[in-house]
N, C-alpha and C. Protein backbone atom coordinates (compact mmCIF):
# COMPACT_ATOMS: atom_id res chain seq x y z
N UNK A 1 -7.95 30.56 -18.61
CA UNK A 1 -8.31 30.81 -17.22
C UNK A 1 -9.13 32.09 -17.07
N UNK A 2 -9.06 33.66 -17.80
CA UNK A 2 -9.90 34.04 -18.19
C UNK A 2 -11.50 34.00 -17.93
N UNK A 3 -11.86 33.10 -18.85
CA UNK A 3 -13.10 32.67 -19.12
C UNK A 3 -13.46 32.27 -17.86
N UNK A 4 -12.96 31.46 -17.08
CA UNK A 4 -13.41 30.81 -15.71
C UNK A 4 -13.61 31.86 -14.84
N UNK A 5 -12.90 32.76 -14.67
CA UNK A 5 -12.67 33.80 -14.10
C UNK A 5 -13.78 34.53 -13.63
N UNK A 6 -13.58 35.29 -15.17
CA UNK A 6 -14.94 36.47 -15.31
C UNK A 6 -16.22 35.24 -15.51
N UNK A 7 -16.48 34.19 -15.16
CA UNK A 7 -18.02 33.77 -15.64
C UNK A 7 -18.13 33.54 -14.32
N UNK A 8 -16.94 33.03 -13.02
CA UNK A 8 -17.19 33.13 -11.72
C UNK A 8 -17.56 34.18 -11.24
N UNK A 9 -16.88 35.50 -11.74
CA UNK A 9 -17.51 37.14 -11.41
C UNK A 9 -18.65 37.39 -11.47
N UNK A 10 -18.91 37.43 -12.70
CA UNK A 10 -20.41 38.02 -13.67
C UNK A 10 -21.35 37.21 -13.74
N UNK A 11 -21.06 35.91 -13.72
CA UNK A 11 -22.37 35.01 -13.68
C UNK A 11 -22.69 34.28 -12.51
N UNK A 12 -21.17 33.88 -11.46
CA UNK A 12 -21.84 32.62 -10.16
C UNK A 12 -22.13 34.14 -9.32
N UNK A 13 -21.48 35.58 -9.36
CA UNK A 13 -21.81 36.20 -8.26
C UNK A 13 -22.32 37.27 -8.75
N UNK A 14 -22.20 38.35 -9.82
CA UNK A 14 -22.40 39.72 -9.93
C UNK A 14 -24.35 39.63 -10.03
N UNK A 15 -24.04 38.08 -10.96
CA UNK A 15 -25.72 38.05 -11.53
C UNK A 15 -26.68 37.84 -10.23
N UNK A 16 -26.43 36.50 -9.59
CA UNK A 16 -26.97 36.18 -8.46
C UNK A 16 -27.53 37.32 -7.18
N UNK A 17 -26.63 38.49 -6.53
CA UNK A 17 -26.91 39.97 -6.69
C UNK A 17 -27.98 40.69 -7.24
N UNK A 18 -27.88 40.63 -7.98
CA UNK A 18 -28.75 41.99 -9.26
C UNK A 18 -29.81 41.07 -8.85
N UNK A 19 -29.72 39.98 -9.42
CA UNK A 19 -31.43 39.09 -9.42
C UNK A 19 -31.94 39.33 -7.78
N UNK A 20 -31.47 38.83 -7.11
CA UNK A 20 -31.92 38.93 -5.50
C UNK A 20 -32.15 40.92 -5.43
N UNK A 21 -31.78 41.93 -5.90
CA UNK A 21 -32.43 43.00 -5.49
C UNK A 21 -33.40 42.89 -6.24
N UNK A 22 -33.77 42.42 -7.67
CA UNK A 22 -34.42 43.13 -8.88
C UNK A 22 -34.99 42.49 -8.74
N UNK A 23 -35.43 41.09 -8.31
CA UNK A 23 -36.61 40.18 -9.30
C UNK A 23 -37.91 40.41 -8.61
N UNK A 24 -37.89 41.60 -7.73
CA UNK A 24 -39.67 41.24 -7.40
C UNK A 24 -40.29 42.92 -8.30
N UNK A 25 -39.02 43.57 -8.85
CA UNK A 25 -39.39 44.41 -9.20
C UNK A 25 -40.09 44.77 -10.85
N UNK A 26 -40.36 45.19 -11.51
CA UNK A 26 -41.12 45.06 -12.92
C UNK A 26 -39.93 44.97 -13.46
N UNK A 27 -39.77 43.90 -14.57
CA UNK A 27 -38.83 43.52 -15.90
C UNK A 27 -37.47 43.57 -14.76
N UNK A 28 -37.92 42.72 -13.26
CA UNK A 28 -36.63 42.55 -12.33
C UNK A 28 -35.59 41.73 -13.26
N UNK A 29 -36.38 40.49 -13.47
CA UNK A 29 -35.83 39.26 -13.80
C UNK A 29 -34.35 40.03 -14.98
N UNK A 30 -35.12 40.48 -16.29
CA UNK A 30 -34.37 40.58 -16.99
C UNK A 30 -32.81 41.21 -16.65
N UNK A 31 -33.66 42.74 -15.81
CA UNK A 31 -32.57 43.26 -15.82
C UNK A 31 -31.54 42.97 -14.20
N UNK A 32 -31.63 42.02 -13.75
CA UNK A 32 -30.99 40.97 -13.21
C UNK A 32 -30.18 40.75 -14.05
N UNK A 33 -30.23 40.54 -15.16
CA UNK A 33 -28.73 39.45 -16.16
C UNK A 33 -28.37 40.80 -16.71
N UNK A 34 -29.63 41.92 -17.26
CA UNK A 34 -28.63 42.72 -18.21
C UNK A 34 -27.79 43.17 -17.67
N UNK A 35 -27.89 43.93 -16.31
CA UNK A 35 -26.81 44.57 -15.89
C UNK A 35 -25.40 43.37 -15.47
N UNK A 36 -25.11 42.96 -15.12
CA UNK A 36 -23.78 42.00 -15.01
C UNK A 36 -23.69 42.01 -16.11
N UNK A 37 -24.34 41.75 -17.22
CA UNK A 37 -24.14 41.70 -19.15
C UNK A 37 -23.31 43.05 -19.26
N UNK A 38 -23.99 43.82 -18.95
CA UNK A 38 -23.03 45.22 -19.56
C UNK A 38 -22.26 45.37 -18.87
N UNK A 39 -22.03 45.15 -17.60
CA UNK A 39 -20.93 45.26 -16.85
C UNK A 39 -19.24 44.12 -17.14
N UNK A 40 -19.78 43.30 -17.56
CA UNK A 40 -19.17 42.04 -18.61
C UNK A 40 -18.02 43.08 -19.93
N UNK A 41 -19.61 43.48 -20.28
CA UNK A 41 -19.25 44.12 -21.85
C UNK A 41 -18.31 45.14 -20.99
N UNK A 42 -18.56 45.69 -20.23
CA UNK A 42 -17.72 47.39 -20.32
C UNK A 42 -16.63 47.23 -19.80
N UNK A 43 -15.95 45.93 -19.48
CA UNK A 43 -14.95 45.79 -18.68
C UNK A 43 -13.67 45.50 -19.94
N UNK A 44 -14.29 44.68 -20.76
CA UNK A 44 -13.64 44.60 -22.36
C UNK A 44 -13.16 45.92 -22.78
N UNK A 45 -13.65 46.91 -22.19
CA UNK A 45 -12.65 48.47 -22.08
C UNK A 45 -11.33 48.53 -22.01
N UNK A 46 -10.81 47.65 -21.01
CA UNK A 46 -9.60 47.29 -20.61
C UNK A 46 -8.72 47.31 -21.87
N UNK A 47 -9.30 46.51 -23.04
CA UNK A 47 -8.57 45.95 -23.71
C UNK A 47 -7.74 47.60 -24.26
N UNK A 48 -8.17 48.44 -24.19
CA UNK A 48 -7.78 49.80 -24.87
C UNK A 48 -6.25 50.02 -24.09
N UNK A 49 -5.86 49.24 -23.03
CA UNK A 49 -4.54 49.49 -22.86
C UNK A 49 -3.45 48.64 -23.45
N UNK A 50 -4.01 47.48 -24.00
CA UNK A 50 -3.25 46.88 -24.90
C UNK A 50 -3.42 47.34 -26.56
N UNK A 51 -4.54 47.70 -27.22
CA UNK A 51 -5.07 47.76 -28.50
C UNK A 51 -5.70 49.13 -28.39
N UNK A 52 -5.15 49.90 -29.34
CA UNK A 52 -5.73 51.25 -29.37
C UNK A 52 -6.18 51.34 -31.01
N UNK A 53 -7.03 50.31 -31.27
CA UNK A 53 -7.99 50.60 -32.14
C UNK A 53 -9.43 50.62 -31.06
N UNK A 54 -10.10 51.11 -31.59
CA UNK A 54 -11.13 52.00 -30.94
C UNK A 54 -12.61 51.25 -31.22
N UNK A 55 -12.15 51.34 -32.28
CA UNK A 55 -13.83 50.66 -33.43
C UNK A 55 -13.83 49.05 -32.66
N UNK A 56 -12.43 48.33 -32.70
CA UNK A 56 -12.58 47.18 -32.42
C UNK A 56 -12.90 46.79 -31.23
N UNK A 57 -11.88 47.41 -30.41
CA UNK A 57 -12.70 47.41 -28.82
C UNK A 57 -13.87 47.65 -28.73
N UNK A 58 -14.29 48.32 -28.91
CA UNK A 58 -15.95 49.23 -28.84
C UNK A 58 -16.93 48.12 -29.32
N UNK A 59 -16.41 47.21 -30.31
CA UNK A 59 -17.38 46.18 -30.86
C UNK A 59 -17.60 44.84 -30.33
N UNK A 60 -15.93 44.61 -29.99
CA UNK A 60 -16.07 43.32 -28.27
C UNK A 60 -16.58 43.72 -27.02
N UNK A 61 -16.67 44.96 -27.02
CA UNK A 61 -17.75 45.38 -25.89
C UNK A 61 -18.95 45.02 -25.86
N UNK A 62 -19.91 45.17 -27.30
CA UNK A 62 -21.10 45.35 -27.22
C UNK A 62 -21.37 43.59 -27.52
N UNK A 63 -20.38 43.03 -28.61
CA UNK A 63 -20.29 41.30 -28.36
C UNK A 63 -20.46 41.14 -27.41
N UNK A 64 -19.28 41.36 -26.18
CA UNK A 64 -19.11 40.79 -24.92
C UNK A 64 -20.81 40.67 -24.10
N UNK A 65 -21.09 41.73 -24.24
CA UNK A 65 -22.77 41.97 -23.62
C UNK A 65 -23.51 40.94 -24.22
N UNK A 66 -23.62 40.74 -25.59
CA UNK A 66 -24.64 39.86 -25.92
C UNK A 66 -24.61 38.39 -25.63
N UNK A 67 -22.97 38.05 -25.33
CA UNK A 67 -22.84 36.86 -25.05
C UNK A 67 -23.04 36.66 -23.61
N UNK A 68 -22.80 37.86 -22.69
CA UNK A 68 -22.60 37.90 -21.49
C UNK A 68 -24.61 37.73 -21.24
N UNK A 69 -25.03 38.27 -21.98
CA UNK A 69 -26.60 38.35 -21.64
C UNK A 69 -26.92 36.72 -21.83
N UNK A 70 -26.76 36.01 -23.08
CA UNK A 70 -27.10 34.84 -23.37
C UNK A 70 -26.92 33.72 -22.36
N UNK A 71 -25.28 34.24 -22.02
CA UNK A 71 -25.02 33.04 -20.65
C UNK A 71 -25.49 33.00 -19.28
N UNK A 72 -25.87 34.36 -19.11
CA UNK A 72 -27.12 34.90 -18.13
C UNK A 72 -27.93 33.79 -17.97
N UNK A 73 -28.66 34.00 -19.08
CA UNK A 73 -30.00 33.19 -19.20
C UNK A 73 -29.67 31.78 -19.11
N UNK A 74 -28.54 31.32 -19.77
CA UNK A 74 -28.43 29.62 -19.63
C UNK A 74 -28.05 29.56 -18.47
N UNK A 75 -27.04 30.24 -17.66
CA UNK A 75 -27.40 29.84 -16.12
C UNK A 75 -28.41 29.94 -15.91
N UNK A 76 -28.98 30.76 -15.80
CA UNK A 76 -30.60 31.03 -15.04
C UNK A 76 -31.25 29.40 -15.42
N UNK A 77 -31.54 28.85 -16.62
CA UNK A 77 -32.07 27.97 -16.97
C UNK A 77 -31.54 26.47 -16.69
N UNK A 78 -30.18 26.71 -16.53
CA UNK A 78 -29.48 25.33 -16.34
C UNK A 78 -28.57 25.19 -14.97
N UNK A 79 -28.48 26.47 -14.24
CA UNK A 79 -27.93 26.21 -13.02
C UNK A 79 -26.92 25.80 -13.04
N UNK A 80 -25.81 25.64 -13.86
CA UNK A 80 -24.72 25.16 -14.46
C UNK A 80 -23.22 25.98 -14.78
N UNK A 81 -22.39 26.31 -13.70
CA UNK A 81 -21.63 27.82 -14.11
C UNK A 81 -20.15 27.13 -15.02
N UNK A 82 -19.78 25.49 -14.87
CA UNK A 82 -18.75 25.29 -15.36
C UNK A 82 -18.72 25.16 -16.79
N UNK A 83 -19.99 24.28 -17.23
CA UNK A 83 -19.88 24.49 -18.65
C UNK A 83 -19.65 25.69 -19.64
N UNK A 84 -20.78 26.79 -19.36
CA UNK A 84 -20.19 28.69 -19.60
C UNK A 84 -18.81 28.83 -19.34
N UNK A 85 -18.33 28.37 -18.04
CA UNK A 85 -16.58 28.68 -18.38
C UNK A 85 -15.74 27.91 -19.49
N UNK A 86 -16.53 26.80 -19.36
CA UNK A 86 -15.33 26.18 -20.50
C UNK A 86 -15.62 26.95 -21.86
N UNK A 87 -17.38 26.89 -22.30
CA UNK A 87 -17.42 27.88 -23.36
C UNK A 87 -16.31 28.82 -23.70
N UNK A 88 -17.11 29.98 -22.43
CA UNK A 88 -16.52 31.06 -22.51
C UNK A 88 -14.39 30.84 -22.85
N UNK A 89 -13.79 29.95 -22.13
CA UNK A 89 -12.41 29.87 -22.29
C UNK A 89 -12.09 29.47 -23.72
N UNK A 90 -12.84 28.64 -24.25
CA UNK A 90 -13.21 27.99 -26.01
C UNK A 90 -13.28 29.62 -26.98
N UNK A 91 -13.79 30.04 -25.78
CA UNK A 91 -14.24 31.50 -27.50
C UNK A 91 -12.83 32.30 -27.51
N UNK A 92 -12.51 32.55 -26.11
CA UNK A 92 -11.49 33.15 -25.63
C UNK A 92 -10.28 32.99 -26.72
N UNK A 93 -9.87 31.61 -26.50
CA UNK A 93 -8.92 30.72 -26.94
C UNK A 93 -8.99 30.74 -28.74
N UNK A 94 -10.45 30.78 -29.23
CA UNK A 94 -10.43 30.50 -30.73
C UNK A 94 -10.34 31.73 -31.73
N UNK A 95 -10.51 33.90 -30.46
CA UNK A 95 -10.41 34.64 -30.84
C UNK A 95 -9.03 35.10 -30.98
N UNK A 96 -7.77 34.29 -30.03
CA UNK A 96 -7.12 34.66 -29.90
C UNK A 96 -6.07 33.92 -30.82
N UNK A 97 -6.66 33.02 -31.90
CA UNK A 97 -5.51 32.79 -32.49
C UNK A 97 -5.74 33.22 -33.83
N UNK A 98 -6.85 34.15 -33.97
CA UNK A 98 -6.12 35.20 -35.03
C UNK A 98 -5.28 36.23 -34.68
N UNK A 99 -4.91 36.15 -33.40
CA UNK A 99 -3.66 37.12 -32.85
C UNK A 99 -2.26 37.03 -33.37
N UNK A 100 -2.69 34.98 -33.59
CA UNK A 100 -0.82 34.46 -33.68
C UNK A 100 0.26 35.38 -34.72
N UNK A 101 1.43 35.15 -34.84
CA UNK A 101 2.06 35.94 -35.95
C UNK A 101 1.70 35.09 -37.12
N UNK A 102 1.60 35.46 -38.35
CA UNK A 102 1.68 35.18 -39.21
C UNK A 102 0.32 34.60 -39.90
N UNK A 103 -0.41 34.58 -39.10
CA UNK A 103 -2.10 34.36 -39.38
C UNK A 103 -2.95 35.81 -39.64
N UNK A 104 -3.41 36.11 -40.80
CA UNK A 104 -3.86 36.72 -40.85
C UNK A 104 -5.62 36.87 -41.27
N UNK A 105 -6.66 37.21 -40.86
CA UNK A 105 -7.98 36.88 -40.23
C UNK A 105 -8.94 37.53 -41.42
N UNK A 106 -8.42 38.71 -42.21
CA UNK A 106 -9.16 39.10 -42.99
C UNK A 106 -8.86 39.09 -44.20
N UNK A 107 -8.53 39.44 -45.49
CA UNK A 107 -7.62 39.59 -46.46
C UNK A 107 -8.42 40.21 -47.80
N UNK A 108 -10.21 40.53 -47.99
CA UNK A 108 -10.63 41.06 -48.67
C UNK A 108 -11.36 42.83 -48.00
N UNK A 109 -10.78 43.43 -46.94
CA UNK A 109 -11.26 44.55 -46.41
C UNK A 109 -10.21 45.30 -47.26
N UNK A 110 -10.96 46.39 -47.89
CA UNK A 110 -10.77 47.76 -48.42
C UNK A 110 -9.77 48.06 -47.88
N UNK A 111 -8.32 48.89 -48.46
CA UNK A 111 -7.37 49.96 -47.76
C UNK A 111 -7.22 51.08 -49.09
N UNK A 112 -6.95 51.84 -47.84
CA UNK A 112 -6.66 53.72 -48.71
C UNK A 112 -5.38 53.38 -48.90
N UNK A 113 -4.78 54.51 -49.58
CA UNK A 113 -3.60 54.74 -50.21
C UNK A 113 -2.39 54.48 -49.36
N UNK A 114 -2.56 54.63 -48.55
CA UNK A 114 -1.41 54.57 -46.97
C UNK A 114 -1.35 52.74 -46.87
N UNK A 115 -2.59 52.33 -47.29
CA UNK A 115 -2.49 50.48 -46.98
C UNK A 115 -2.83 50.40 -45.52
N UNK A 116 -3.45 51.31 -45.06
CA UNK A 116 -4.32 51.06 -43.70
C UNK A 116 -5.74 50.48 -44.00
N UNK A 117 -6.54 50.03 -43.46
CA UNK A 117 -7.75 49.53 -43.59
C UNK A 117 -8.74 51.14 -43.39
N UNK A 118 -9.57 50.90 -44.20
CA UNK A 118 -10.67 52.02 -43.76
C UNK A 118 -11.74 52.12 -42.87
N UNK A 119 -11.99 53.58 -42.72
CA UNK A 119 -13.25 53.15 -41.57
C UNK A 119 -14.22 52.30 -42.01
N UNK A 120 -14.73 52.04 -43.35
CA UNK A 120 -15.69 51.58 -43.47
C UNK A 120 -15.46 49.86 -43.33
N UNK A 121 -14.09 49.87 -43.93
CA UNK A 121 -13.40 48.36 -43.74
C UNK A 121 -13.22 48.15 -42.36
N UNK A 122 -13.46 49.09 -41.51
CA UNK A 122 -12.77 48.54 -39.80
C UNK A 122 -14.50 48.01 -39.49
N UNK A 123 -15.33 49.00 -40.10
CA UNK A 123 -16.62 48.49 -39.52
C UNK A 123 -17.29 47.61 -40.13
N UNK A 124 -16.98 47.37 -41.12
CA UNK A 124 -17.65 45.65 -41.73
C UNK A 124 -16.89 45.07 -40.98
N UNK A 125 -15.43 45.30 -40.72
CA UNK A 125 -14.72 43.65 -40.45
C UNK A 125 -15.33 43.30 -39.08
N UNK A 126 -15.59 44.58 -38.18
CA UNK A 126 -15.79 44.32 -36.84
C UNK A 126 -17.17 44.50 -36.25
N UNK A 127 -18.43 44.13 -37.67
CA UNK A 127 -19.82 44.15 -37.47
C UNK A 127 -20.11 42.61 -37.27
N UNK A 128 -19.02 41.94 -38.51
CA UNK A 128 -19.18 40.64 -38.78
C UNK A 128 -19.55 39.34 -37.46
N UNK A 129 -18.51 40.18 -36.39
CA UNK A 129 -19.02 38.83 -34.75
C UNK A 129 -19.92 39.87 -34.63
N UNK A 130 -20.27 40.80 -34.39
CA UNK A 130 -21.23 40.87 -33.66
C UNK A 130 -22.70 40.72 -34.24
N UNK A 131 -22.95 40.69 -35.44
CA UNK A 131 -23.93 40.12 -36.08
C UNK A 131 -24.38 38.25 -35.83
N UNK A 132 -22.91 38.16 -35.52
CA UNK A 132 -23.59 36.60 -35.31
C UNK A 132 -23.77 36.15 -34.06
N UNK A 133 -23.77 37.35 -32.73
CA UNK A 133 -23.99 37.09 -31.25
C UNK A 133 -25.43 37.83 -31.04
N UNK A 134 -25.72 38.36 -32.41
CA UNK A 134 -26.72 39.19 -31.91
C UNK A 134 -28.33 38.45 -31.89
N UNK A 135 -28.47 36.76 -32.87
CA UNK A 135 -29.34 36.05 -32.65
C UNK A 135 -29.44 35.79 -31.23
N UNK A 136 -28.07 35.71 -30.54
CA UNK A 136 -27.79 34.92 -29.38
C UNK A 136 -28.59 35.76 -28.38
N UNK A 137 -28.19 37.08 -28.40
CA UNK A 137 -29.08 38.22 -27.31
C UNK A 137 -30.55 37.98 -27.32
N UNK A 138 -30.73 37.66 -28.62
CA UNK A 138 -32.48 37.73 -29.00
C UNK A 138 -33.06 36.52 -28.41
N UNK A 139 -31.98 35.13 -28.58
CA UNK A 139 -32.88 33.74 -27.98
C UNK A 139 -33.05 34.21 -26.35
N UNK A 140 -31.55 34.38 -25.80
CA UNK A 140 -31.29 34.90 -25.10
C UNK A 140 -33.35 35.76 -23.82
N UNK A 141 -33.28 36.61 -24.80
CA UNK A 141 -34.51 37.12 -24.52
C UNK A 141 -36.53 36.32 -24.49
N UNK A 142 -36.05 35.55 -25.51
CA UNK A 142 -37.34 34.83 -25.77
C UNK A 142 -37.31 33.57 -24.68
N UNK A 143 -36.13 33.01 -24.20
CA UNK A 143 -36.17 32.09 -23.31
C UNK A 143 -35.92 32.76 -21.86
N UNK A 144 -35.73 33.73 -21.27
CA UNK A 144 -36.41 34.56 -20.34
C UNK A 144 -37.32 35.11 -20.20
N UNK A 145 -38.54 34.63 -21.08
CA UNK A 145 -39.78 34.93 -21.43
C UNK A 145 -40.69 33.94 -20.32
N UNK A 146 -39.35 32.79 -21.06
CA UNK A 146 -40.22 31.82 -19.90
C UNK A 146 -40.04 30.80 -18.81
N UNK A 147 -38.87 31.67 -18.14
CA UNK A 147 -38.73 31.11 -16.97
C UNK A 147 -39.64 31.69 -16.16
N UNK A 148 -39.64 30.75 -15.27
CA UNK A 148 -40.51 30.86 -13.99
C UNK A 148 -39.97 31.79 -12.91
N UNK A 149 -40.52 32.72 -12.24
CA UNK A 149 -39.80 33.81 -11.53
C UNK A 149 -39.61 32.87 -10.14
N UNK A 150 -41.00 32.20 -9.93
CA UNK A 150 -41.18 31.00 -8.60
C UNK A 150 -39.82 30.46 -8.33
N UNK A 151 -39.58 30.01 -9.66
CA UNK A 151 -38.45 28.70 -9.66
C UNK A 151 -37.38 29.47 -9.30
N UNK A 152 -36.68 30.92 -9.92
CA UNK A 152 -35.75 31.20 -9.80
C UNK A 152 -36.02 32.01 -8.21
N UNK A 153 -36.62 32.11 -7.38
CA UNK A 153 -37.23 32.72 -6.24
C UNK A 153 -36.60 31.49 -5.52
N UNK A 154 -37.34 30.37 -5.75
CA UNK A 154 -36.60 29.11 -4.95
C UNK A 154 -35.37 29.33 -4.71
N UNK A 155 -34.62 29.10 -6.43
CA UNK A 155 -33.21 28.69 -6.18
C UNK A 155 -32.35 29.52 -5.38
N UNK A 156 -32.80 30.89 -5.16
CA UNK A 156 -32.22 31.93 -4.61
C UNK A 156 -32.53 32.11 -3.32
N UNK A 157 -33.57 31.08 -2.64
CA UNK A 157 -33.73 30.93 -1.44
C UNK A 157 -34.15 32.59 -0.56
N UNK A 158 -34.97 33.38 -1.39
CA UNK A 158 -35.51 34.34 -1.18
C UNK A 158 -36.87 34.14 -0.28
């Protein structure tokens, strides 16, 4: 429920907003989605009252943005806010069951003498998603290249 949630926040309303002040302004369009994107990402802050690893939060933050930017754009392009929620509840759902007990998610990261993981092991383990959301930011970008500002002017009944 989550996922439905925040994509009703950040994408049917925070985005819709930003675009209606920004889009007649230079690089409006984009930063129409980025900001709800980072605002997406910075809210994943939260998580620091449950999880006080630092590195990891800090890295679903900057995930959260890239995915939050990507789904930007597929609304923008598809006008479509339920499918992104189900996504979004799918990623939700498939991050959270390396939470379960007894599942464990990594098993070749480096530990020091104590048998803690190291910094360098906290930051490979927690480069790994965000390396693979970070194509997503980039399509993300090349297909807001070429939407039509007209079209999205319409839909917004500006």
């Amino acid at each position: 429920m989550v996922g439905f949630a925040e994509e009703f926040m950040f994408r049917g309303f925070l985005q819709p907003l930003f675009i209606q002040k920004l889009i007649l302004k230079r690089n409006g369009l984009f930063l129409g989605i980025l900001f709800p994107a980072l605002f997406f990402g910075a809210t994943h802050l939260l998580n620091l009252t449950v999880n006080n690893n630092v590195p990891q939060v800090l890295v679903q933050c900057i995930y959260a943005t890239f995915i939050g930017f990507f789904f930007g754009v597929l609304l923008l392009k598809t006008n479509k806010l339920v499918p992104l929620a189900i996504t979004h509840g799918l990623i939700n759902f498939f991050f959270l069951l390396g939470t379960l007990p007894g599942i464990k998610v990594s098993e070749n990261i480096p530990e020091d003498a104590l048998g803690t993981t190291s910094l360098v092991g906290q930051i490979i383990e927690y480069m790994v998603p965000m390396l693979l959301v970070l194509p997503l930011f980039i399509i993300g970008i090349v297909v807001l290249r070429k939407v039509d500002k007209d079209q999205v002017l319409k839909k917004l009944e500006l």
